[in-house]
N, C-alpha and C. Protein backbone atom coordinates (compact mmCIF):
# COMPACT_ATOMS: atom_id res chain seq x y z
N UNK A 1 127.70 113.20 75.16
CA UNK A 1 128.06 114.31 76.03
C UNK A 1 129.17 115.12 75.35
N UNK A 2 129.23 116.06 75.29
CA UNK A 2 129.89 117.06 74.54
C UNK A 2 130.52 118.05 75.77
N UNK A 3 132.15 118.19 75.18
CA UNK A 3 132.97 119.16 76.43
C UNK A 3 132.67 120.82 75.85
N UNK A 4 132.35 121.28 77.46
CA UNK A 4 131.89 122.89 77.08
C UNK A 4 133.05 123.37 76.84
N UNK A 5 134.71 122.84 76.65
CA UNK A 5 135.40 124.02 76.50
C UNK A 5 136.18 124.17 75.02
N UNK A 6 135.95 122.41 74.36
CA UNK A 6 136.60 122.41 73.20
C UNK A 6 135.40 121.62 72.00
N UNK A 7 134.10 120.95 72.64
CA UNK A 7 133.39 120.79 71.70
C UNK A 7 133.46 119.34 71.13
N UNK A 8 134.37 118.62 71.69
CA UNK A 8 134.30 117.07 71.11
C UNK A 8 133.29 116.47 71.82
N UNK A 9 132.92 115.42 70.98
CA UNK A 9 132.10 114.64 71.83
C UNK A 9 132.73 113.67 72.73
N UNK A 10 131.85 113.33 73.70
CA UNK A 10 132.48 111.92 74.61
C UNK A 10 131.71 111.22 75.15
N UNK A 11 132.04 110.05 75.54
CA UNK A 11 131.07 108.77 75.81
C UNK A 11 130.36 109.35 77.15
N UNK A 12 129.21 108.82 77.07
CA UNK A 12 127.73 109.42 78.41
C UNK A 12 128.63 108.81 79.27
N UNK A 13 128.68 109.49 80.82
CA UNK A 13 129.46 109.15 81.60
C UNK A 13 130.83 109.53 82.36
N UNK A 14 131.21 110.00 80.73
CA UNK A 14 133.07 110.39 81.26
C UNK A 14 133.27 111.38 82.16
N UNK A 15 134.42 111.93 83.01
CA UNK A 15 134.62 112.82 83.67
C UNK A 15 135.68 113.56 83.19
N UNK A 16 136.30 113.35 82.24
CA UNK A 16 137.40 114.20 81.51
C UNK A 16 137.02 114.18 80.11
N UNK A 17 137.54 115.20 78.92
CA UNK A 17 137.29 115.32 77.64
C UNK A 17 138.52 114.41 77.33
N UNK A 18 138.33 113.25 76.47
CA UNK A 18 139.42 113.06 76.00
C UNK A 18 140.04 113.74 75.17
N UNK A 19 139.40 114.96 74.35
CA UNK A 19 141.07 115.57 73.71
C UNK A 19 141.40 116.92 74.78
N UNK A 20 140.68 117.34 75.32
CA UNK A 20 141.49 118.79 75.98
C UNK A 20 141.74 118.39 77.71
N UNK A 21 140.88 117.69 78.06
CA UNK A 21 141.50 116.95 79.80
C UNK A 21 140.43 117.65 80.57
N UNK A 22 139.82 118.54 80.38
CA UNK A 22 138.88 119.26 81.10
C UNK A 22 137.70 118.51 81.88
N UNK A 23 137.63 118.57 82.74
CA UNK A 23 136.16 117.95 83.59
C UNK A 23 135.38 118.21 82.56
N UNK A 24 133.96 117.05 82.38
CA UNK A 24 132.82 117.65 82.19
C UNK A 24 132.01 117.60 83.46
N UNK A 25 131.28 118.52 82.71
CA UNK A 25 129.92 118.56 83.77
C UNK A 25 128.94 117.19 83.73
N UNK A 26 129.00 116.41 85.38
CA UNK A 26 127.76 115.72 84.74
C UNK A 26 126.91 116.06 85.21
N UNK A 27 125.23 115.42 85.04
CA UNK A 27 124.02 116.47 85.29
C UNK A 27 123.89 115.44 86.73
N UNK A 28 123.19 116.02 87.85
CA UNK A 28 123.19 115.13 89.17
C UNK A 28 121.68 114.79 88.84
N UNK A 29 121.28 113.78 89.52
CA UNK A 29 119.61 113.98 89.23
C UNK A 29 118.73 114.83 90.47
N UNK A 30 117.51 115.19 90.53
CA UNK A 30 117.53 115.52 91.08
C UNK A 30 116.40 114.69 91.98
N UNK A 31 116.79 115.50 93.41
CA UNK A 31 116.10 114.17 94.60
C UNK A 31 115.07 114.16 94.74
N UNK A 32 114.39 112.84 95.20
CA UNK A 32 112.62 112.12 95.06
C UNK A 32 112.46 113.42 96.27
N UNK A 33 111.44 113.80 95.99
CA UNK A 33 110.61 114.34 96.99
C UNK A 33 109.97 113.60 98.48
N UNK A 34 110.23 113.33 99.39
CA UNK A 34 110.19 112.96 100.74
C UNK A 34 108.02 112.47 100.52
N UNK A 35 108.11 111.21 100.48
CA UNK A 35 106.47 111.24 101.15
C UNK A 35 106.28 111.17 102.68
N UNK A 36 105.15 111.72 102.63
CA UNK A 36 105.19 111.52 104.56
C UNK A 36 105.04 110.37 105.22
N UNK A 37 104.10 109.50 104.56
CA UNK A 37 103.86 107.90 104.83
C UNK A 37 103.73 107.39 103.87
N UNK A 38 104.23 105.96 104.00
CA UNK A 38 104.04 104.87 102.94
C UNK A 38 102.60 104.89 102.15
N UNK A 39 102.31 104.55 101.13
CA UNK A 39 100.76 104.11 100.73
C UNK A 39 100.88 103.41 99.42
N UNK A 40 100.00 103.01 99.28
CA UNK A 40 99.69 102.31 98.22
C UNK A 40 99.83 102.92 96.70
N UNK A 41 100.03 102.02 95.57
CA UNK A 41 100.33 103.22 94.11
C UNK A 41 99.06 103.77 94.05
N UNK A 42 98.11 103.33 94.19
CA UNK A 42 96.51 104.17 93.68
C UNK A 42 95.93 104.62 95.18
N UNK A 43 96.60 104.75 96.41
CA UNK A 43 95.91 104.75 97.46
C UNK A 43 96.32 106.39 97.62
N UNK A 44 95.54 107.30 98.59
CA UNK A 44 95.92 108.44 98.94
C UNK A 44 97.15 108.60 99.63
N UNK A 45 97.54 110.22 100.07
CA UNK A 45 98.51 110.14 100.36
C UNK A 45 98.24 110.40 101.97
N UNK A 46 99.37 110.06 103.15
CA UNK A 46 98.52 109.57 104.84
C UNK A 46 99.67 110.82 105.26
N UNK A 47 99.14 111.26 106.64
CA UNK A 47 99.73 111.97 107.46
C UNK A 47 99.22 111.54 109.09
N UNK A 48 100.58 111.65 109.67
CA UNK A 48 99.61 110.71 111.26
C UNK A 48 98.41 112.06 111.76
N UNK A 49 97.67 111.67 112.38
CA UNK A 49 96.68 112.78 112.57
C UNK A 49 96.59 113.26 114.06
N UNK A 50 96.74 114.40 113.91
CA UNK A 50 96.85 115.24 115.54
C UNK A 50 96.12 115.06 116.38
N UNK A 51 96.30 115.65 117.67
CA UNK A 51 95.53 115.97 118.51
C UNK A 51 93.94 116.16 118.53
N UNK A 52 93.96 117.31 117.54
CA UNK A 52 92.67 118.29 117.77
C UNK A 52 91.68 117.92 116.48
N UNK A 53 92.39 117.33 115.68
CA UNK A 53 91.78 116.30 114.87
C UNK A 53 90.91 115.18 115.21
N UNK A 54 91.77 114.70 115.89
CA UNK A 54 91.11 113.25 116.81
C UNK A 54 89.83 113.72 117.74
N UNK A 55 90.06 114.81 118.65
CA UNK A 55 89.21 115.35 119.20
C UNK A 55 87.72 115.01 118.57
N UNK A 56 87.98 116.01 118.01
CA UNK A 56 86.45 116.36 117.08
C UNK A 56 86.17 115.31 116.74
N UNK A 57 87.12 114.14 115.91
CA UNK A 57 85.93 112.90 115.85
C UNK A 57 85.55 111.96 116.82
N UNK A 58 86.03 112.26 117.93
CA UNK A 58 85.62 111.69 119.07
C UNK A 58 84.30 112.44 119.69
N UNK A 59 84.35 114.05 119.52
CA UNK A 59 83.04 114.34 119.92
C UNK A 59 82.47 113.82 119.05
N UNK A 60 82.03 113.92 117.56
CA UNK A 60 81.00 113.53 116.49
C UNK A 60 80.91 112.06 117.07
N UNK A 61 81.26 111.47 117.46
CA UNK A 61 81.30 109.80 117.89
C UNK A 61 80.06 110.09 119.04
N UNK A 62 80.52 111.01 120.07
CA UNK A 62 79.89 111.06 120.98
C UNK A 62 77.99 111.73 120.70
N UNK A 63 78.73 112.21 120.39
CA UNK A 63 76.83 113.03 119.69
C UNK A 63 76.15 111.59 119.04
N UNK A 64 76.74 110.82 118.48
CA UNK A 64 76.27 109.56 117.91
C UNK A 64 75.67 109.26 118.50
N UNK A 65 76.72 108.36 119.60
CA UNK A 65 75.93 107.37 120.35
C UNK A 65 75.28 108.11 122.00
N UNK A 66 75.23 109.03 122.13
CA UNK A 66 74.06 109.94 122.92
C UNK A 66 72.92 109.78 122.68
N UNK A 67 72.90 109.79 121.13
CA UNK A 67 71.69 109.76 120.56
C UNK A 67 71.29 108.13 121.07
N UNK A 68 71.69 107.40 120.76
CA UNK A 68 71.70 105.70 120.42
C UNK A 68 71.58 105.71 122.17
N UNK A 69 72.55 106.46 123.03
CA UNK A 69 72.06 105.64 124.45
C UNK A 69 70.70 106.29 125.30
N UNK A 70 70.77 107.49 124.68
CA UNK A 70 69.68 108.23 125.44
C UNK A 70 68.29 106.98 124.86
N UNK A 71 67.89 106.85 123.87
CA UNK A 71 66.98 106.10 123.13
C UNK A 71 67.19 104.94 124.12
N UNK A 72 68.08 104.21 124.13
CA UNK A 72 67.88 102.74 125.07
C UNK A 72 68.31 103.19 126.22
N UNK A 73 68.37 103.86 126.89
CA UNK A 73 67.55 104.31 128.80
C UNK A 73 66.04 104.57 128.56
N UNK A 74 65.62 105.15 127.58
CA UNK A 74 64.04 105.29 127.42
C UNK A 74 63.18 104.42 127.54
N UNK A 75 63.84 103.25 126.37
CA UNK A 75 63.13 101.96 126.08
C UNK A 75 63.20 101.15 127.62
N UNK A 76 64.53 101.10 128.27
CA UNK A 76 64.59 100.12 129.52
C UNK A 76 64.20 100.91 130.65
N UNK A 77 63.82 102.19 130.35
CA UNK A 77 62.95 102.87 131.85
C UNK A 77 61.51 102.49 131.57
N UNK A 78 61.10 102.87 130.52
CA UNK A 78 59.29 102.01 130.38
C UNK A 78 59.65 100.23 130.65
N UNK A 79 60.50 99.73 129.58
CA UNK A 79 60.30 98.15 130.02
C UNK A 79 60.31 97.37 130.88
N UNK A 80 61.16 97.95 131.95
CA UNK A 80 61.48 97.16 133.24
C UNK A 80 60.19 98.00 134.27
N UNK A 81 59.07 98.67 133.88
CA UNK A 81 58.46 99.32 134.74
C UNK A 81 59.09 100.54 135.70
N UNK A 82 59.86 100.85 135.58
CA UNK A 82 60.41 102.07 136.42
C UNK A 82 59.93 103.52 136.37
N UNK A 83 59.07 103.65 135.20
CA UNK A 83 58.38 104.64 134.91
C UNK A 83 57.49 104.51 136.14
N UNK A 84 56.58 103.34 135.69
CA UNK A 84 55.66 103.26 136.82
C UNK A 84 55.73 103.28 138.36
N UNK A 85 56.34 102.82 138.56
CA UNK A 85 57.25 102.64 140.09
C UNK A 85 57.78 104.04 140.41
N UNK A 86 58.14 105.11 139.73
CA UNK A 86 58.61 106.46 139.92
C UNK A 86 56.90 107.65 140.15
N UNK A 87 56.38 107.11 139.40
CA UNK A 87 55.12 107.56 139.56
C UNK A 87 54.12 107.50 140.99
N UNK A 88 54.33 106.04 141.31
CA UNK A 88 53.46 105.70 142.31
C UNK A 88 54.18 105.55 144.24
N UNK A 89 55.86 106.52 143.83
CA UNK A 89 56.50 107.06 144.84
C UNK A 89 55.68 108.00 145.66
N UNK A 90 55.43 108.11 147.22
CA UNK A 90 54.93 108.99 147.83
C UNK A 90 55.82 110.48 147.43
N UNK A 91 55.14 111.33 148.20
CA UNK A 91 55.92 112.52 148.24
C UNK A 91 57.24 112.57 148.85
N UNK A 92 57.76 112.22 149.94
CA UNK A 92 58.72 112.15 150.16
C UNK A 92 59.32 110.59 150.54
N UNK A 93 59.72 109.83 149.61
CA UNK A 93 60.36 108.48 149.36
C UNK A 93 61.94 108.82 150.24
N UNK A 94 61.64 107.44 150.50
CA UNK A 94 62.97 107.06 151.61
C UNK A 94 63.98 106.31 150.37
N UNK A 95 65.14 107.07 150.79
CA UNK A 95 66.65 106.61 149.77
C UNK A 95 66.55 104.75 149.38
N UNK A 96 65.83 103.80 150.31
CA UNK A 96 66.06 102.60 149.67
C UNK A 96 64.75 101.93 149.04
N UNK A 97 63.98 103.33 148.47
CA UNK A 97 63.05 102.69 147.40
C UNK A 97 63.14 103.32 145.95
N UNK A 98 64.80 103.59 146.33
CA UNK A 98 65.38 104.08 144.75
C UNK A 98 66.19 103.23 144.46
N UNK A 99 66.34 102.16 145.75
CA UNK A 99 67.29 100.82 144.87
C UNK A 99 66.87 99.59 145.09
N UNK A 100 65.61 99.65 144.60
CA UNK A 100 65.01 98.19 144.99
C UNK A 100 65.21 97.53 143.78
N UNK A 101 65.11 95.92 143.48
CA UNK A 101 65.81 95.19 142.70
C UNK A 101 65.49 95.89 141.34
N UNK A 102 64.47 96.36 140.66
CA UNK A 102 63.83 96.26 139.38
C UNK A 102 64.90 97.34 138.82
N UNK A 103 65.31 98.62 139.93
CA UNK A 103 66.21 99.67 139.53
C UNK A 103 67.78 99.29 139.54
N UNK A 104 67.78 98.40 140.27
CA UNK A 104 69.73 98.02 139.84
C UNK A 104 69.56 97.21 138.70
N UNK A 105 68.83 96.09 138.20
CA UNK A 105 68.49 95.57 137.21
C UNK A 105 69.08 96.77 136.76
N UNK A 106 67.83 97.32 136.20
CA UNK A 106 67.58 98.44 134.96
C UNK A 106 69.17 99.20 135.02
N UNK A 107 69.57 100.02 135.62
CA UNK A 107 70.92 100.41 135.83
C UNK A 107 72.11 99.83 135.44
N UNK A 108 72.28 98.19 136.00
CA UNK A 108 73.11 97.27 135.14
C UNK A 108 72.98 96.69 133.93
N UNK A 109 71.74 96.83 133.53
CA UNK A 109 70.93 96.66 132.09
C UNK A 109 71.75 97.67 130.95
N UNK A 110 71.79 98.72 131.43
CA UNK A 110 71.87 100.10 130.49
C UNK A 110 73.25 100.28 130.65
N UNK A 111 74.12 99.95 131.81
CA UNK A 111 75.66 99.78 131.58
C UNK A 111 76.14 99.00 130.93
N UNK A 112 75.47 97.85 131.00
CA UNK A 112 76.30 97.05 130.25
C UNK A 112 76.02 96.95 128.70
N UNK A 113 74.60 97.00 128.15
CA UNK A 113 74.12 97.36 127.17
C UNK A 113 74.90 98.41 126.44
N UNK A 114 74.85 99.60 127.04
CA UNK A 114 76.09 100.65 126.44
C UNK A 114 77.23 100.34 126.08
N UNK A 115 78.21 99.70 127.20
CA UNK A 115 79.71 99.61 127.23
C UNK A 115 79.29 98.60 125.69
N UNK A 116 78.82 97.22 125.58
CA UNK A 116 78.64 96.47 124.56
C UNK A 116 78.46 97.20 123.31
N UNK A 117 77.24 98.09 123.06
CA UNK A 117 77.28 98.83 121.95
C UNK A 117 78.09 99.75 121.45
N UNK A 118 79.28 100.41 122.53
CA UNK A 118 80.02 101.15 122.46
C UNK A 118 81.19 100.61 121.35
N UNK A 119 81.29 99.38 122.55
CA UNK A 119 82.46 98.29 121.73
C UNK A 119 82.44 98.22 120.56
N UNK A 120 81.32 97.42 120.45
CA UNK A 120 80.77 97.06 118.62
C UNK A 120 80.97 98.14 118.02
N UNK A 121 80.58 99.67 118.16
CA UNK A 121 80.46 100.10 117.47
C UNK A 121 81.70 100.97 116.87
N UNK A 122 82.36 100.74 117.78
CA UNK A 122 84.40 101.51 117.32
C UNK A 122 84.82 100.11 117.19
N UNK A 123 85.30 99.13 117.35
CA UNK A 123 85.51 97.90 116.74
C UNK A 123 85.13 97.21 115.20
N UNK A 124 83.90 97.41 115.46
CA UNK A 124 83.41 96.79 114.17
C UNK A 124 83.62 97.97 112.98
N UNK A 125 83.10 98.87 113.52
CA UNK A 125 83.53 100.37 112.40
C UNK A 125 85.13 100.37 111.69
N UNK A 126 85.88 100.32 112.93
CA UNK A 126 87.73 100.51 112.49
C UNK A 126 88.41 99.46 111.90
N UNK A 127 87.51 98.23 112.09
CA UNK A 127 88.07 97.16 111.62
C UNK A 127 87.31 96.69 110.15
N UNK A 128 86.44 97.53 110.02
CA UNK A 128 85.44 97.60 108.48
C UNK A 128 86.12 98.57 106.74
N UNK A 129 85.47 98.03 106.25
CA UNK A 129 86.62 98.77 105.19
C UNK A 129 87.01 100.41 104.87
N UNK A 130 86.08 100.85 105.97
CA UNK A 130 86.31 102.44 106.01
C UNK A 130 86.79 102.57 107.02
N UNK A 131 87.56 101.72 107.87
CA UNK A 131 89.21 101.62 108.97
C UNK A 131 88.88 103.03 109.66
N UNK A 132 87.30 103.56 110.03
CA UNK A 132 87.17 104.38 111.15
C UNK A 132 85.58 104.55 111.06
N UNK A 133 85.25 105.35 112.43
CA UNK A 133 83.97 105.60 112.93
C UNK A 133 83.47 106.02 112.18
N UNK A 134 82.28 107.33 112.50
CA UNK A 134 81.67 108.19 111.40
C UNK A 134 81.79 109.27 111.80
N UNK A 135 82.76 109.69 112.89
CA UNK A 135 83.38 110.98 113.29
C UNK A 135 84.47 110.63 112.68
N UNK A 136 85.38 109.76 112.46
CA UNK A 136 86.95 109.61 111.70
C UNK A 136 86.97 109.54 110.31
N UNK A 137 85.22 109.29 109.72
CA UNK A 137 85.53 109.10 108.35
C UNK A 137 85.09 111.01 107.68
N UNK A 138 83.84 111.26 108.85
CA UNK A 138 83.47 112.74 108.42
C UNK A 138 85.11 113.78 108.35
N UNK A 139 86.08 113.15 108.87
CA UNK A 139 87.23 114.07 109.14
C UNK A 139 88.43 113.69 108.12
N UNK A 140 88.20 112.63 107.39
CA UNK A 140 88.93 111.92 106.49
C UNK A 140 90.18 110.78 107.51
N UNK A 141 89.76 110.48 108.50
CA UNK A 141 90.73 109.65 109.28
C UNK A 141 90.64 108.53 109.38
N UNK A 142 91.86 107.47 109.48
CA UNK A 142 91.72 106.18 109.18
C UNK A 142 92.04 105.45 110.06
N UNK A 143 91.96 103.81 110.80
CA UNK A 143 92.95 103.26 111.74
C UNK A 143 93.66 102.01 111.17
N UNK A 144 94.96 102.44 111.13
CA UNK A 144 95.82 100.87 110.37
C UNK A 144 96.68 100.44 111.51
N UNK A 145 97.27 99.51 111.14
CA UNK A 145 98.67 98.68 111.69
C UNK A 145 100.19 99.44 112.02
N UNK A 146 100.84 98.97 112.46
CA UNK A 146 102.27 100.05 112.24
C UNK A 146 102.71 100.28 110.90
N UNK A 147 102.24 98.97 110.05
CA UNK A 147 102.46 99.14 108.66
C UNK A 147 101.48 99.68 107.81
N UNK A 148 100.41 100.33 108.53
CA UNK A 148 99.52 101.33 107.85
C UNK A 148 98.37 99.85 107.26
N UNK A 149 98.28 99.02 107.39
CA UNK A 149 97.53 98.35 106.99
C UNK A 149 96.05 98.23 107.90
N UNK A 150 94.96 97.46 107.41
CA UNK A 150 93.99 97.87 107.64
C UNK A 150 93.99 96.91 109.10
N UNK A 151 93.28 96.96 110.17
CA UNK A 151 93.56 96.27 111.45
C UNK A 151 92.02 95.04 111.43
N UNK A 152 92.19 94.47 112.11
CA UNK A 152 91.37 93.09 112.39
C UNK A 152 90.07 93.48 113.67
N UNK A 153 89.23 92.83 113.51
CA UNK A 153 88.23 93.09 114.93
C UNK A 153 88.65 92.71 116.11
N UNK A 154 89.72 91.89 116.38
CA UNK A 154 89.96 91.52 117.81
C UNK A 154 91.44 93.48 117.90
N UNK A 155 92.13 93.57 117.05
CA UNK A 155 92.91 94.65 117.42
C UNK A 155 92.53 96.15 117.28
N UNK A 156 91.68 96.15 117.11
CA UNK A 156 90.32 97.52 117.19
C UNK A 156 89.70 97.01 118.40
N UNK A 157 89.39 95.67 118.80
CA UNK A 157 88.45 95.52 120.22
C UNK A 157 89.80 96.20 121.45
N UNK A 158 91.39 95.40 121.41
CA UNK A 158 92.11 95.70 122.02
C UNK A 158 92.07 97.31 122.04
N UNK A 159 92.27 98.00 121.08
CA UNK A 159 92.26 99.46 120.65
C UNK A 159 91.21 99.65 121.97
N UNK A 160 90.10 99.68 121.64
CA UNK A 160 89.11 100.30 122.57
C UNK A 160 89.00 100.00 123.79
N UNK A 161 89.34 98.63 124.66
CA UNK A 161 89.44 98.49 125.73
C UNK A 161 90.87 98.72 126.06
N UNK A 162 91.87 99.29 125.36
CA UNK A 162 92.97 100.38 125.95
C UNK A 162 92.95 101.20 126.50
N UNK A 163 91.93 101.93 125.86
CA UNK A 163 91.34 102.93 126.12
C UNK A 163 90.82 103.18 127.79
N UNK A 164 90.26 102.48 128.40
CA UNK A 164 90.40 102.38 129.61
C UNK A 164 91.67 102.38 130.71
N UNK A 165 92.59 101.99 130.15
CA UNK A 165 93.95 102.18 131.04
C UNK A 165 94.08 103.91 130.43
N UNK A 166 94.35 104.03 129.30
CA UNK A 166 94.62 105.50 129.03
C UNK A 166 93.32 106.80 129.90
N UNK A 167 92.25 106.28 129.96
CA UNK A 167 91.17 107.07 131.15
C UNK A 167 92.00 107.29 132.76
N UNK A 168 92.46 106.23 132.66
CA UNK A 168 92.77 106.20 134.57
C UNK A 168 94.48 106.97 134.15
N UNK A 169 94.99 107.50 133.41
CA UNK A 169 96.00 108.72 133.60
C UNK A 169 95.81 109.55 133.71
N UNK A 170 95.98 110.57 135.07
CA UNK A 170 95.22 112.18 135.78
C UNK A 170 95.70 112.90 133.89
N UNK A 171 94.27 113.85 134.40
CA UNK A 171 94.83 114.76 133.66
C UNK A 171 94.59 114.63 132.23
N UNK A 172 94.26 113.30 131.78
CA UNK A 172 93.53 113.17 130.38
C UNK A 172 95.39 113.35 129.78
N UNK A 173 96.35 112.73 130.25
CA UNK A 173 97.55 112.59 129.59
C UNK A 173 97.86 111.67 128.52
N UNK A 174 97.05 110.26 129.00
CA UNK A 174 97.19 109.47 128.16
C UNK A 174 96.20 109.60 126.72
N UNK A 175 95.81 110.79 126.79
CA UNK A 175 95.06 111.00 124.92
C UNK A 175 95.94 112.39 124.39
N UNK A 176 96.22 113.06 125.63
CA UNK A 176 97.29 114.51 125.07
C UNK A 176 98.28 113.90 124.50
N UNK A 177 98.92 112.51 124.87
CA UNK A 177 100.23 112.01 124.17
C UNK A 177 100.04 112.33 122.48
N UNK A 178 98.54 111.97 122.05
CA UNK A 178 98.69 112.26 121.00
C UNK A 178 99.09 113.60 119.86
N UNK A 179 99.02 114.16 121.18
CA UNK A 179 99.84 115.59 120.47
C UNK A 179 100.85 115.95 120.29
N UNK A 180 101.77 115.11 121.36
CA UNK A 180 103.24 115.05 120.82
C UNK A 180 104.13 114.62 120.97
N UNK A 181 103.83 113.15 120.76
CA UNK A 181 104.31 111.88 120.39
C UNK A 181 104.49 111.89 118.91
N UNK A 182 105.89 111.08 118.63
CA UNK A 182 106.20 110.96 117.25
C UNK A 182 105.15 110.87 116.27
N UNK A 183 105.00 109.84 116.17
CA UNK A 183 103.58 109.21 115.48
C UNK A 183 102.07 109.77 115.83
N UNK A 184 101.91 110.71 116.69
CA UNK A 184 100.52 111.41 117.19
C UNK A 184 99.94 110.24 117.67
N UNK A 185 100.47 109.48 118.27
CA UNK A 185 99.75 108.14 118.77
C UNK A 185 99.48 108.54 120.30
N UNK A 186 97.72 107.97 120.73
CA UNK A 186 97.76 107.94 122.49
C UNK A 186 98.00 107.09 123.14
N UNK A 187 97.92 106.59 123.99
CA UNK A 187 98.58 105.45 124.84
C UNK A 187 97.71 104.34 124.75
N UNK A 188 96.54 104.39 124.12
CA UNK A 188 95.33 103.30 123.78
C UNK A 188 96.39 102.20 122.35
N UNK A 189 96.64 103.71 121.45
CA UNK A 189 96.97 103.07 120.06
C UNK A 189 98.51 102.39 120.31
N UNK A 190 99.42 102.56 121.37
CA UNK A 190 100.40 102.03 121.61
C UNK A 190 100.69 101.09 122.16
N UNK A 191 99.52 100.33 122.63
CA UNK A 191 98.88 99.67 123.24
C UNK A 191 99.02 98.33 122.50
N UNK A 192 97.86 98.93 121.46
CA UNK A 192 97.60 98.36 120.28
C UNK A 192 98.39 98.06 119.21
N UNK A 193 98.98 99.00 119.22
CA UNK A 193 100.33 98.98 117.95
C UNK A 193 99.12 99.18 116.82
N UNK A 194 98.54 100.63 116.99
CA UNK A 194 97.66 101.02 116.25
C UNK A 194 98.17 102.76 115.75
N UNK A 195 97.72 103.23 114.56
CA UNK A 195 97.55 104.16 113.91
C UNK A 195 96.90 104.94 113.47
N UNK A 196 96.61 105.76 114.10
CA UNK A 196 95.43 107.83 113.17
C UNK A 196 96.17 107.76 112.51
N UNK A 197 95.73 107.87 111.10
CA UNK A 197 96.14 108.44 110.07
C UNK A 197 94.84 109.59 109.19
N UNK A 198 95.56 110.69 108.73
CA UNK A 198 94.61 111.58 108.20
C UNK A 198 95.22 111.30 106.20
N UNK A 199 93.83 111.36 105.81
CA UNK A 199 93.89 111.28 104.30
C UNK A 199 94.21 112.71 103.69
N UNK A 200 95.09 112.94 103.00
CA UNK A 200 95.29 114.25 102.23
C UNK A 200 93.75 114.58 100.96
């Protein structure tokens, strides 16, 4: 290190010239640039993911499995005979030959069938190595741990049956949280001690 006012050299470090007394300059370094979330050395870089983000892959979720439930009400309206039985209704049918056993069957058939496939299918998806649906992956979105890590099938099952307490808040509040809440988290993922994260 060399003093700008007389030109001697001096040991890396010093704060005075030893022959003229003068400060040197030392160089400061300059500061790491702020990441937004932790990640991995070869992994992308994460941002928690908004509102209106989440949205959309929740509709694309939904267009999914529309498809997937409309198809099995089809299959369990021919199988259980209800086709037929709707057919061979007089003209004007009395209200309790729309709930005779074969139709609550069929009805509790297709609820519960759904809610099950529903499960599996955001569970097993978030907890799979692409850590989201196929509305969260079309959007680049992921679901980890508080520590951003990848989550397990029983805490993706919790995730989704959260989700039901967050339904019964008026007003669809408990999914708006995710708009502006620290972490963009809804009251399902807090639940969970779960994470949206969007991939840069």
């Amino acid at each position: 290190m060399f003093c700008s006012n007389c030109g001697r050299a001096n040991a890396d470090g010093s704060a005075f010239c030893i022959q003229c007394g003068r400060p040197l300059a030392v160089g400061v370094p300059a500061p790491v640039p702020a990441v937004p979330l932790p990640a991995t050395a070869a992994g992308p870089q994460l941002f928690y993911a908004g509102f209106w983000l989440r949205l959309v892959a929740y509709l694309i979720d939904l267009v999914i499995l529309g498809i997937v439930w409309g198809t099995l009400i089809v299959v369990v309206i021919f199988a259980s005979g209800i086709a037929a039985m709707l057919r061979n209704l007089p003209e004007n049918p009395t209200p309790d030959m729309f709930f005779r056993g074969a139709v609550f069957v069929a009805i509790l058939a297709v609820v519960t069938i759904t809610l099950v496939i529903t499960w599996i299918y955001y569970a097993w998806m978030e907890s799979s190595p692409a850590q989201g649906t196929l509305g969260k992956m079309a959007l680049g979105l992921i679901v980890t741990d508080m520590q951003y890590q990848p989550i397990s099938f029983a805490r993706a099952s919790g995730r989704f049956f959260g989700r039901i307490i967050t339904g019964l808040i008026p007003l669809f509040l408990g999914y708006i949280m995710a708009g502006f809440t620290a972490k963009k988290q809804a009251l399902h993922d807090m639940i969970a001690n779960c994470l949206v994260l969007r991939k840069a």
